[in-house]
C-alpha atoms as a PDB file:
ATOM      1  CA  UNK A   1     -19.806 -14.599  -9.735  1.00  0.00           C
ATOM      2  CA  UNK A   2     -16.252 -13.320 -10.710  1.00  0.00           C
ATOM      3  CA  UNK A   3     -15.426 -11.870 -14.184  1.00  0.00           C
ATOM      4  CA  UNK A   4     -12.362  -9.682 -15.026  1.00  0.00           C
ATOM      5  CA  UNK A   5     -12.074  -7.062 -17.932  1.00  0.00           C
ATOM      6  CA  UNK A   6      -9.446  -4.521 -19.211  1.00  0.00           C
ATOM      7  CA  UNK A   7     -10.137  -0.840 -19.682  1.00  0.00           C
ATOM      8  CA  UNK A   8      -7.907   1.991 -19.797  1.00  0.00           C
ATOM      9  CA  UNK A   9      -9.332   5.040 -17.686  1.00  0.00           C
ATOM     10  CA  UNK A  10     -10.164   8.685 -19.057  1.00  0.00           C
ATOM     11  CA  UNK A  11      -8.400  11.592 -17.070  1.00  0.00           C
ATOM     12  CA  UNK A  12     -11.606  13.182 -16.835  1.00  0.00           C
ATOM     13  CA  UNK A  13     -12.607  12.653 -13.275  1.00  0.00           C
ATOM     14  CA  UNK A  14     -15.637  10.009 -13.128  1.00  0.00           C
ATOM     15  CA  UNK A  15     -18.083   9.483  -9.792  1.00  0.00           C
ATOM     16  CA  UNK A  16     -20.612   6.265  -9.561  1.00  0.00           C
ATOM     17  CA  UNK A  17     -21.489   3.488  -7.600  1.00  0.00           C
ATOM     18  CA  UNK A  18     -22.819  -0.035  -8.070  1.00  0.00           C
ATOM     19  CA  UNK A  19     -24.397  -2.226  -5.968  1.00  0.00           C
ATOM     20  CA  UNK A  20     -21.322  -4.648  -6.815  1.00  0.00           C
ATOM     21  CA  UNK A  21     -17.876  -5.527  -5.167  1.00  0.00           C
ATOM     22  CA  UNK A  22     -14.851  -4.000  -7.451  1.00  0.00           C
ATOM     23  CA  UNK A  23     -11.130  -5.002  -7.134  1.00  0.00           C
ATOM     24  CA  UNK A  24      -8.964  -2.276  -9.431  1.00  0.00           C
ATOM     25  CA  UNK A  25      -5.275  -3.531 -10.402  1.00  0.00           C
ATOM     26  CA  UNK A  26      -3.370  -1.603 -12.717  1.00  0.00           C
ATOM     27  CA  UNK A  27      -1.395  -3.581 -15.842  1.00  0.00           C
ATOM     28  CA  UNK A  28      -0.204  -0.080 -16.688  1.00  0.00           C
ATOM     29  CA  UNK A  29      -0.189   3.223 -15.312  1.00  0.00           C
ATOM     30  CA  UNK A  30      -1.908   4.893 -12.688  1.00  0.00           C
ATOM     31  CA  UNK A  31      -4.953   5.980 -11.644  1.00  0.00           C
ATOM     32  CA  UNK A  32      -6.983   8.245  -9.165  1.00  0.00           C
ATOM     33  CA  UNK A  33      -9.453   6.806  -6.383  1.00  0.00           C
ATOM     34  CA  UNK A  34     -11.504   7.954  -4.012  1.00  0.00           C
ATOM     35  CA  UNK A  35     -13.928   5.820  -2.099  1.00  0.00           C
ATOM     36  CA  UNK A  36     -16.489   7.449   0.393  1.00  0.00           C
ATOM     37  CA  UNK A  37     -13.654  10.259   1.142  1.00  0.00           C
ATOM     38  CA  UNK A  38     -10.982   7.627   1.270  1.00  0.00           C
ATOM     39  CA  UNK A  39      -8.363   8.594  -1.692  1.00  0.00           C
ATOM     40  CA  UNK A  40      -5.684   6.652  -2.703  1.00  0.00           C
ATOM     41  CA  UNK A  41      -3.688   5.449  -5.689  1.00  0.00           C
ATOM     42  CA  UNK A  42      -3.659   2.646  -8.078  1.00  0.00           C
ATOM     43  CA  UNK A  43      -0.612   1.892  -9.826  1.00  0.00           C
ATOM     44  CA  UNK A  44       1.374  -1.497 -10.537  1.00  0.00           C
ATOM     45  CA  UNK A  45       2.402  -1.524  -6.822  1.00  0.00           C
ATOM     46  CA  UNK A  46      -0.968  -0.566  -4.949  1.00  0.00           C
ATOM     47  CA  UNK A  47      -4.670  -2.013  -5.710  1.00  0.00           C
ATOM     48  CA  UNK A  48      -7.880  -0.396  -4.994  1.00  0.00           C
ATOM     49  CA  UNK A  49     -10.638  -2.310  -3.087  1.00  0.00           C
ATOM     50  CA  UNK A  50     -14.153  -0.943  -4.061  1.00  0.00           C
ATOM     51  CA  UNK A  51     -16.857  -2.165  -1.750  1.00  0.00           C
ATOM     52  CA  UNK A  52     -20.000  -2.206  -3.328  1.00  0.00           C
ATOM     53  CA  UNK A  53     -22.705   0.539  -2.911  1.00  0.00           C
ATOM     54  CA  UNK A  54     -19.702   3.218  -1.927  1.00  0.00           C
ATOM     55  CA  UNK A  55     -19.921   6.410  -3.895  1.00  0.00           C
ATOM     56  CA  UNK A  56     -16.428   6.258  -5.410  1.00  0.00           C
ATOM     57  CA  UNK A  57     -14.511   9.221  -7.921  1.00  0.00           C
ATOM     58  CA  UNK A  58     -11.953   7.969 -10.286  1.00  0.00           C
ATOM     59  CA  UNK A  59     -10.027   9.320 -13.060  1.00  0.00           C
ATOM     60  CA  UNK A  60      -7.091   7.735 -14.678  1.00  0.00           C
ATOM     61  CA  UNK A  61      -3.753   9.680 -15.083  1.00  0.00           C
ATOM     62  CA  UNK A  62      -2.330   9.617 -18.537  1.00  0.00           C
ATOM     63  CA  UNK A  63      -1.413   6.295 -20.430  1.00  0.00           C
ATOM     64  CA  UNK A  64      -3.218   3.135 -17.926  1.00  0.00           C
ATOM     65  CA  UNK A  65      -4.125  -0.349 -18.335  1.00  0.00           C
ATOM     66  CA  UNK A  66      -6.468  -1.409 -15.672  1.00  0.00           C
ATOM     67  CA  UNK A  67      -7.510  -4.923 -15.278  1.00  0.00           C
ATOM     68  CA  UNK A  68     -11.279  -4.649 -13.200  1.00  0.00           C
ATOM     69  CA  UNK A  69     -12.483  -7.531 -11.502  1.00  0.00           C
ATOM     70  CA  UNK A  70     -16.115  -7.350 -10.522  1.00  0.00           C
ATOM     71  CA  UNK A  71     -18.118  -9.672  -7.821  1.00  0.00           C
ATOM     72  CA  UNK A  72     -21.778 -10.453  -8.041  1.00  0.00           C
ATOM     73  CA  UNK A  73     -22.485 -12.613  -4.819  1.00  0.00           C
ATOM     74  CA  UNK A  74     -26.003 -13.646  -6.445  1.00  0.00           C
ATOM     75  CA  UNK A  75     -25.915 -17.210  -6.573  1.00  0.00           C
ATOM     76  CA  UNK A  76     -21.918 -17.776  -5.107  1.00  0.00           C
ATOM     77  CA  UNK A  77     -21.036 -20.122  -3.430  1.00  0.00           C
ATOM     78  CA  UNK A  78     -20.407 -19.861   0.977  1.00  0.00           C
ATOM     79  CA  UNK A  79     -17.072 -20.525   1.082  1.00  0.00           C
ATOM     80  CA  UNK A  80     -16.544 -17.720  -1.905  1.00  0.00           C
ATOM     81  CA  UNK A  81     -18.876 -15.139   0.378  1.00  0.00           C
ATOM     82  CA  UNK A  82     -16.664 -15.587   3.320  1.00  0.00           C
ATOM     83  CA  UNK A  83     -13.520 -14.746   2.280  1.00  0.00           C
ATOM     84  CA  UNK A  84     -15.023 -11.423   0.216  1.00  0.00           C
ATOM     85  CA  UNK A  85     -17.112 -10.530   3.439  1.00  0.00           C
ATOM     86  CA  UNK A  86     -13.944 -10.173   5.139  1.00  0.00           C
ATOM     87  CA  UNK A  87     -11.544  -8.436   2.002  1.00  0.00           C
ATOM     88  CA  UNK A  88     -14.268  -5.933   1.161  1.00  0.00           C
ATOM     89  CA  UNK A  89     -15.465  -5.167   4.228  1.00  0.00           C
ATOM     90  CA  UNK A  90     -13.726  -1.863   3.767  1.00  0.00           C
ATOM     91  CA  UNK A  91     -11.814   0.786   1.053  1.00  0.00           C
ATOM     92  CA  UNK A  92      -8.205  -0.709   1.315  1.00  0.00           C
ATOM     93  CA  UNK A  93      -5.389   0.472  -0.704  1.00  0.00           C
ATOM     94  CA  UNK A  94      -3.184  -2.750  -0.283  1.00  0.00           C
ATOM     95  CA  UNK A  95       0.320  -3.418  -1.888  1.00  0.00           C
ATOM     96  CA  UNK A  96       0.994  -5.803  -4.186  1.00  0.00           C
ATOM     97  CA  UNK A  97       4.379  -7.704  -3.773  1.00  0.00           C
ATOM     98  CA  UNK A  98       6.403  -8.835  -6.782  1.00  0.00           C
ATOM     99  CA  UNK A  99       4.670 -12.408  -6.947  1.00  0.00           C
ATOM    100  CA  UNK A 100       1.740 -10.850  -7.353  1.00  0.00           C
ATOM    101  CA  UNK A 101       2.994  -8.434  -9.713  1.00  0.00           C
ATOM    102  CA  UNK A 102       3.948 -11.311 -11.958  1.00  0.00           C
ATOM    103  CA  UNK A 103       0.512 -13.356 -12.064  1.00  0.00           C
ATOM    104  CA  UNK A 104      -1.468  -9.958 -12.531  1.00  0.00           C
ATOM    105  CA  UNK A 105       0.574  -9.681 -15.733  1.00  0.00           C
ATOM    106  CA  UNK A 106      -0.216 -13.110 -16.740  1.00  0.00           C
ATOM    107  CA  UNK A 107      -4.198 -12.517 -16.017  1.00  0.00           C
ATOM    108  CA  UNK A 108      -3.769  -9.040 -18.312  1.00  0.00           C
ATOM    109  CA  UNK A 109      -2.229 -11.515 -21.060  1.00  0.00           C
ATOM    110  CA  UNK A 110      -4.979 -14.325 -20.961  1.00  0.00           C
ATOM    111  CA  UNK A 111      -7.670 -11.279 -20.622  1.00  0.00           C
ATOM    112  CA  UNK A 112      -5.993  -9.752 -23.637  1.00  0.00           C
ATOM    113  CA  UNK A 113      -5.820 -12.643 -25.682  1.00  0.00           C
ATOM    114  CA  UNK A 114      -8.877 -14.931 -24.688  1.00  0.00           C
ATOM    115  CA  UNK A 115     -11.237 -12.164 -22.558  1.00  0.00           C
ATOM    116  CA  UNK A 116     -14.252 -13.315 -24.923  1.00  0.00           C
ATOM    117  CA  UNK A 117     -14.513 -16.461 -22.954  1.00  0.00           C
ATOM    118  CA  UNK A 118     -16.362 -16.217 -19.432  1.00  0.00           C
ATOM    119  CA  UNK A 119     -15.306 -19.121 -17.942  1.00  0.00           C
ATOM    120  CA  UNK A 120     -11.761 -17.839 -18.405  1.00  0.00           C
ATOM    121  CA  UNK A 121     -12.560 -14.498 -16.776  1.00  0.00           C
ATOM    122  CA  UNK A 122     -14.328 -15.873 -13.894  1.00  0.00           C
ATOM    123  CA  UNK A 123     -11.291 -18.271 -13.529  1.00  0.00           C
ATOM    124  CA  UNK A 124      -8.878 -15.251 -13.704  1.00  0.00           C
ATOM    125  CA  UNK A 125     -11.043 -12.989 -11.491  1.00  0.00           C
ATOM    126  CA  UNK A 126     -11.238 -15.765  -8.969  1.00  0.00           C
ATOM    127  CA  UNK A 127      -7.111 -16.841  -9.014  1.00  0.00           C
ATOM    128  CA  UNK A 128      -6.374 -13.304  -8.141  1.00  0.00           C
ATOM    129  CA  UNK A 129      -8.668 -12.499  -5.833  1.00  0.00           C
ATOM    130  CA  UNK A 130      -7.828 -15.477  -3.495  1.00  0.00           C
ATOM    131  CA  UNK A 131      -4.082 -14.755  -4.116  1.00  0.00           C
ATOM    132  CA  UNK A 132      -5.197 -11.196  -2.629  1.00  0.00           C
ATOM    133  CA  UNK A 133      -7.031 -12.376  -0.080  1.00  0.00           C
ATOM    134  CA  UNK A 134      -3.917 -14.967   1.042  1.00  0.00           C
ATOM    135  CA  UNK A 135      -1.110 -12.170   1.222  1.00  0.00           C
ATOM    136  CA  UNK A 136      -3.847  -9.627   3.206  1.00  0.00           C
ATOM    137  CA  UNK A 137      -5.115 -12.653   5.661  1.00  0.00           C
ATOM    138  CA  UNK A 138      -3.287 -15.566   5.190  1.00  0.00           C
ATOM    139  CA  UNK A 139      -0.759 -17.184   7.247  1.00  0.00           C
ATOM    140  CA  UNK A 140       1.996 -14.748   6.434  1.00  0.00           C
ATOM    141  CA  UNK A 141      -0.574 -11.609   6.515  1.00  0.00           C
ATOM    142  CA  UNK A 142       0.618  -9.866   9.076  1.00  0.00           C
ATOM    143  CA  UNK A 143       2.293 -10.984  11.695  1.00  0.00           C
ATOM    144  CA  UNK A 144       5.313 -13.725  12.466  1.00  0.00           C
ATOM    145  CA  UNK A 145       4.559 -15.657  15.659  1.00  0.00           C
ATOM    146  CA  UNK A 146       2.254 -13.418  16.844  1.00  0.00           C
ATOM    147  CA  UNK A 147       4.280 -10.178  16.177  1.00  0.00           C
ATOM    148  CA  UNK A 148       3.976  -7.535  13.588  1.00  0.00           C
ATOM    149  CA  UNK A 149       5.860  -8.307  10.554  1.00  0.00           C
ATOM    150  CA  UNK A 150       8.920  -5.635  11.626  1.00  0.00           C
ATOM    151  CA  UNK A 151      10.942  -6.490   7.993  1.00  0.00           C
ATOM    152  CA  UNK A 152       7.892  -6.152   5.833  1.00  0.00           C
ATOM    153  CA  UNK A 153       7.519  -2.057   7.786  1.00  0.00           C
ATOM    154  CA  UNK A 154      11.467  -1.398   8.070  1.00  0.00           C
ATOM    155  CA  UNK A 155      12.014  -2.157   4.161  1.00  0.00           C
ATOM    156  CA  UNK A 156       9.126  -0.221   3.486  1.00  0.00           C
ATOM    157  CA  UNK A 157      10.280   2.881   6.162  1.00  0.00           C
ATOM    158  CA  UNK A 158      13.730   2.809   4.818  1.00  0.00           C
ATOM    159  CA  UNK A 159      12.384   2.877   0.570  1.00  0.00           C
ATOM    160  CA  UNK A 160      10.167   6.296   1.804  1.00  0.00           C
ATOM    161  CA  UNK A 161      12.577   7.672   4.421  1.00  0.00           C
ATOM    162  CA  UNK A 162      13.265  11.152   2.406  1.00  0.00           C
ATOM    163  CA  UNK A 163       9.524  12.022   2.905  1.00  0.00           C
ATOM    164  CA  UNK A 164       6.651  11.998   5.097  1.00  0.00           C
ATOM    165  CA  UNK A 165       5.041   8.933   6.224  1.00  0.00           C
ATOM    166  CA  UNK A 166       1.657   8.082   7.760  1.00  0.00           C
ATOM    167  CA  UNK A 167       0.428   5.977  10.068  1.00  0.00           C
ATOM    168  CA  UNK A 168      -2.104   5.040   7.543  1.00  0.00           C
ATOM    169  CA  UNK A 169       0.414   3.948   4.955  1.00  0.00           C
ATOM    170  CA  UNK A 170       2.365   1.928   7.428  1.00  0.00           C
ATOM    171  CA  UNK A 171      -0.715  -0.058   8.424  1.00  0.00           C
ATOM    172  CA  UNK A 172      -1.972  -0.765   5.069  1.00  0.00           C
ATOM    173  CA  UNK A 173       1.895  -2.226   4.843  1.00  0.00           C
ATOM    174  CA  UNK A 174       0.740  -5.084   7.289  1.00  0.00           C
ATOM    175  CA  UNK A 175      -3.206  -4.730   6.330  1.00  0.00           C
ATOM    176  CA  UNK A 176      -4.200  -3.538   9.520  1.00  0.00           C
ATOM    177  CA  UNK A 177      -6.815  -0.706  10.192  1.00  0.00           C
ATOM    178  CA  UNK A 178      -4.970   2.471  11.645  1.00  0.00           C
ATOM    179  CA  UNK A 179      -5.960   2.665  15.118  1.00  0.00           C
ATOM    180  CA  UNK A 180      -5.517  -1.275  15.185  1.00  0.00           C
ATOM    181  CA  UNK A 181      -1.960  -1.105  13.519  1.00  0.00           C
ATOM    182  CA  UNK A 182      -0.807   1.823  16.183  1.00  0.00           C
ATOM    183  CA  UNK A 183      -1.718  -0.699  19.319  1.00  0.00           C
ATOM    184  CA  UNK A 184       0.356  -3.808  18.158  1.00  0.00           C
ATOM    185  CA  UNK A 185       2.904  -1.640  16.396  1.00  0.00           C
ATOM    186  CA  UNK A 186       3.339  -0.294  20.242  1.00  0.00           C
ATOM    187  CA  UNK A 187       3.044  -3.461  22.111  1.00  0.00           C
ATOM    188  CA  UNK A 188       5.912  -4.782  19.524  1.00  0.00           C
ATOM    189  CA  UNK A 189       8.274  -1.843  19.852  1.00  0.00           C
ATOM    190  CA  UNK A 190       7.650  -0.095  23.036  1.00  0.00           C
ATOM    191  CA  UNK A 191       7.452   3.043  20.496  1.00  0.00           C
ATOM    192  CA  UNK A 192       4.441   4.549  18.877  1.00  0.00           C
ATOM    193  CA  UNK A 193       4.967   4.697  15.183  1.00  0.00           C
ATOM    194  CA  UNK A 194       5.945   8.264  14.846  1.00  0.00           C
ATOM    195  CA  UNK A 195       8.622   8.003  17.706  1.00  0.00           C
ATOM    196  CA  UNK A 196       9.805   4.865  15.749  1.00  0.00           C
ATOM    197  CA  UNK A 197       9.843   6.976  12.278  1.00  0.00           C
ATOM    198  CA  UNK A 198      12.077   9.749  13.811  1.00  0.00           C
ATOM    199  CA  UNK A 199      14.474   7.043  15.538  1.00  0.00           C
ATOM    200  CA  UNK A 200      14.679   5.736  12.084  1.00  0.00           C
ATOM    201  CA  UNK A 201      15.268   9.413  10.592  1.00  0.00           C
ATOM    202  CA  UNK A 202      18.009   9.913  13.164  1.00  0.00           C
ATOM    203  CA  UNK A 203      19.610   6.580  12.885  1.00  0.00           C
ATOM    204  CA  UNK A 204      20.211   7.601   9.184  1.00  0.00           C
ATOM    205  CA  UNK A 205      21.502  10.662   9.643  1.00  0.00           C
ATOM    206  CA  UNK A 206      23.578   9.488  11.909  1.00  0.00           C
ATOM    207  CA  UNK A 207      25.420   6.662  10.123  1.00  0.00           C
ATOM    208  CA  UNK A 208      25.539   9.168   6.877  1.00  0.00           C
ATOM    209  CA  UNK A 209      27.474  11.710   8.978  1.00  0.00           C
ATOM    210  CA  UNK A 210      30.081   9.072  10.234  1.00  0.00           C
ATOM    211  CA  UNK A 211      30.085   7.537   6.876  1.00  0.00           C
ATOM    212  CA  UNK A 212      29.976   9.872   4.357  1.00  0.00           C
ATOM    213  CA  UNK A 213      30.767  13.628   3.675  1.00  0.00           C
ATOM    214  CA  UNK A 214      27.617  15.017   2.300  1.00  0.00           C
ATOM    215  CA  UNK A 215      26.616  18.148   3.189  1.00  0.00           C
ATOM    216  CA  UNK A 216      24.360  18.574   6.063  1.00  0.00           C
ATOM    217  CA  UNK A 217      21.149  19.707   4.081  1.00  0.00           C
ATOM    218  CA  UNK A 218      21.526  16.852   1.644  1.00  0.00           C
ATOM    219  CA  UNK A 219      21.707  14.466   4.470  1.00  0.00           C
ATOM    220  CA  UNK A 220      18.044  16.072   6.084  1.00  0.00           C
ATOM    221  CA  UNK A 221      16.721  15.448   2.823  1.00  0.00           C
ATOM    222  CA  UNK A 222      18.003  11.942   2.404  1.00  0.00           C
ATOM    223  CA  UNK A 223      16.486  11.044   6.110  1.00  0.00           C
ATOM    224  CA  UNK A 224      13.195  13.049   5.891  1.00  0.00           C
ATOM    225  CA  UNK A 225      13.733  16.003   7.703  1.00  0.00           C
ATOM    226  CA  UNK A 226      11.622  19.148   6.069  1.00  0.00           C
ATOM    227  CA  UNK A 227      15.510  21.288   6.676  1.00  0.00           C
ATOM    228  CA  UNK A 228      18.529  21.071   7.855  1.00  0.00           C
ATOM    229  CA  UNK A 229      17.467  23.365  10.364  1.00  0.00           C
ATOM    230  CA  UNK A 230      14.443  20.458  11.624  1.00  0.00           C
ATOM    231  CA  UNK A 231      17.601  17.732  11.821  1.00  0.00           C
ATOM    232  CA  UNK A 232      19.687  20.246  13.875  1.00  0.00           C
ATOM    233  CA  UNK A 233      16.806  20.319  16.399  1.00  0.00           C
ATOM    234  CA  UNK A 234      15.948  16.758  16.646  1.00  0.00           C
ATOM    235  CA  UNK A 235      19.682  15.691  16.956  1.00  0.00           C
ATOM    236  CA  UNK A 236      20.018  18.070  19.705  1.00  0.00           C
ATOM    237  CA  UNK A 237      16.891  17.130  21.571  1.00  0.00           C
ATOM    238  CA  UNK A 238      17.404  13.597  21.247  1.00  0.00           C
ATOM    239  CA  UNK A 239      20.872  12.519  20.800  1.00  0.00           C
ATOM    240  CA  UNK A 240      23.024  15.852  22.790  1.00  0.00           C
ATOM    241  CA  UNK A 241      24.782  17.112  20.003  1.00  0.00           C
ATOM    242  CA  UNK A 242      24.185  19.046  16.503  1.00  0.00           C
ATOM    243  CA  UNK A 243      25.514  17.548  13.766  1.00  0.00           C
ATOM    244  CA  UNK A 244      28.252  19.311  13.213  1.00  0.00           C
ATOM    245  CA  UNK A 245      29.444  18.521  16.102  1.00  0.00           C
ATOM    246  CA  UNK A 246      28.304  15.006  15.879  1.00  0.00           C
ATOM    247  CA  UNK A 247      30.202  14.892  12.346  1.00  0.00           C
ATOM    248  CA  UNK A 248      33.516  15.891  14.349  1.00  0.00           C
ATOM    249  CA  UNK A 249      33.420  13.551  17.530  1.00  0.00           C
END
């Protein structure tokens, strides 16, 4: 069965496991994960999906709030064991949209209030776990007609342009395992991802040096470039011209 509880994390680093699901969502704060050698984040923005019997390391980092859902399957109904089969069937790292955002701080409220009662906890365990499990493989999960969801990546390429940017990341964007995600995102495109992130990078720079007047190593900053020396190279090798030069034609 579900039941959810608040607890606020020590910064001293912690390493367990339980033969139990876990779902970690953060009220306040952040925290530290690592599942099986699979680190991530958990802040107000990102969950953590803890399958159960994976060694996992944790330590919270400075003031948190975590709301912890936990999942016996003893005695749970089929339709309930389907849908966690399939959302902890691995460590995922998925983001939490602003929807979400909203009923997680509801949940911390009731929790906070009424979290003596365990029919309310198992209620408010289950409500955001299906919510979860919608938004990762719903009808909207991934894909529009087929396709990968191109806004969901672009709005979440452009927010991260002025530093690096996975693969992984990108495919936890559209809940998608990596090697998965860099098939369809190529099938969709025609590019692989990382031809696709410098396109993006140079597209930027590009419209910032007709547009504006910053200097150049501001601008390979802005886009993602490590200097202005790595946006002088890619400019040249892909689009003819430095950007000086691109600045003055």
């Amino acid at each position: 069965m579900f039941s959810a509880r608040l607890l606020t994390l020590s910064d001293q680093s912690h390493s367990h496991a339980h033969d139990h699901h876990q779902l970690v969502l953060s009220l306040e704060g952040r925290a530290d994960f690592d599942i099986d050698g699979k680190g991530g984040e958990v802040c107000r923005m990102r969950a953590c999906i803890v399958p159960g019997d994976l060694n996992h390391a944790f330590a919270g980092i400075g003031t948190n709030r975590m709301l912890i859902i936990d999942l016996d399957e003893e005695d749970m109904p089929k339709e309930d064991l389907d849908f966690l089969t399939r959302l902890f069937d691995t460590p995922r790292y998925p983001t939490l949209d602003a929807d979400f955002q909203h009923l997680l701080l509801y949940a911390g409220a009731e929790l906070e209030r009424y979290g003596s009662d365990p029919l309310l906890t198992r209620a408010l365990g289950g409500v955001l776990l299906r919510a979860l499990h919608v938004r990762m493989f719903g009808e909207q999960k991934h894909s529009i007609n087929g396709a990968l969801n191109m806004e969901a990546l672009d709005s979440y390429i452009i927010s991260n342009l002025e530093r690096r940017i996975t693969v992984a990341e990108l495919s936890q964007v559209v809940f998608l395992s990596p090697s998965h995600f860099h098939a369809q995102f190529k099938d969709t495109t025609g590019l692989t991802p990382h031809q696709y992130l410098l396109k993006t990078r140079l597209d930027c720079a590009a419209r910032l040096l007709r547009e504006t007047r910053l200097p150049l190593v501001r601008i390979a900053g802005e886009c993602g470039f490590s200097s202005q020396s790595a946006l002088t190279t890619a400019m040249r090798r892909y689009l003819g011209l430095t950007p000086k030069r691109f600045r003055q034609e």
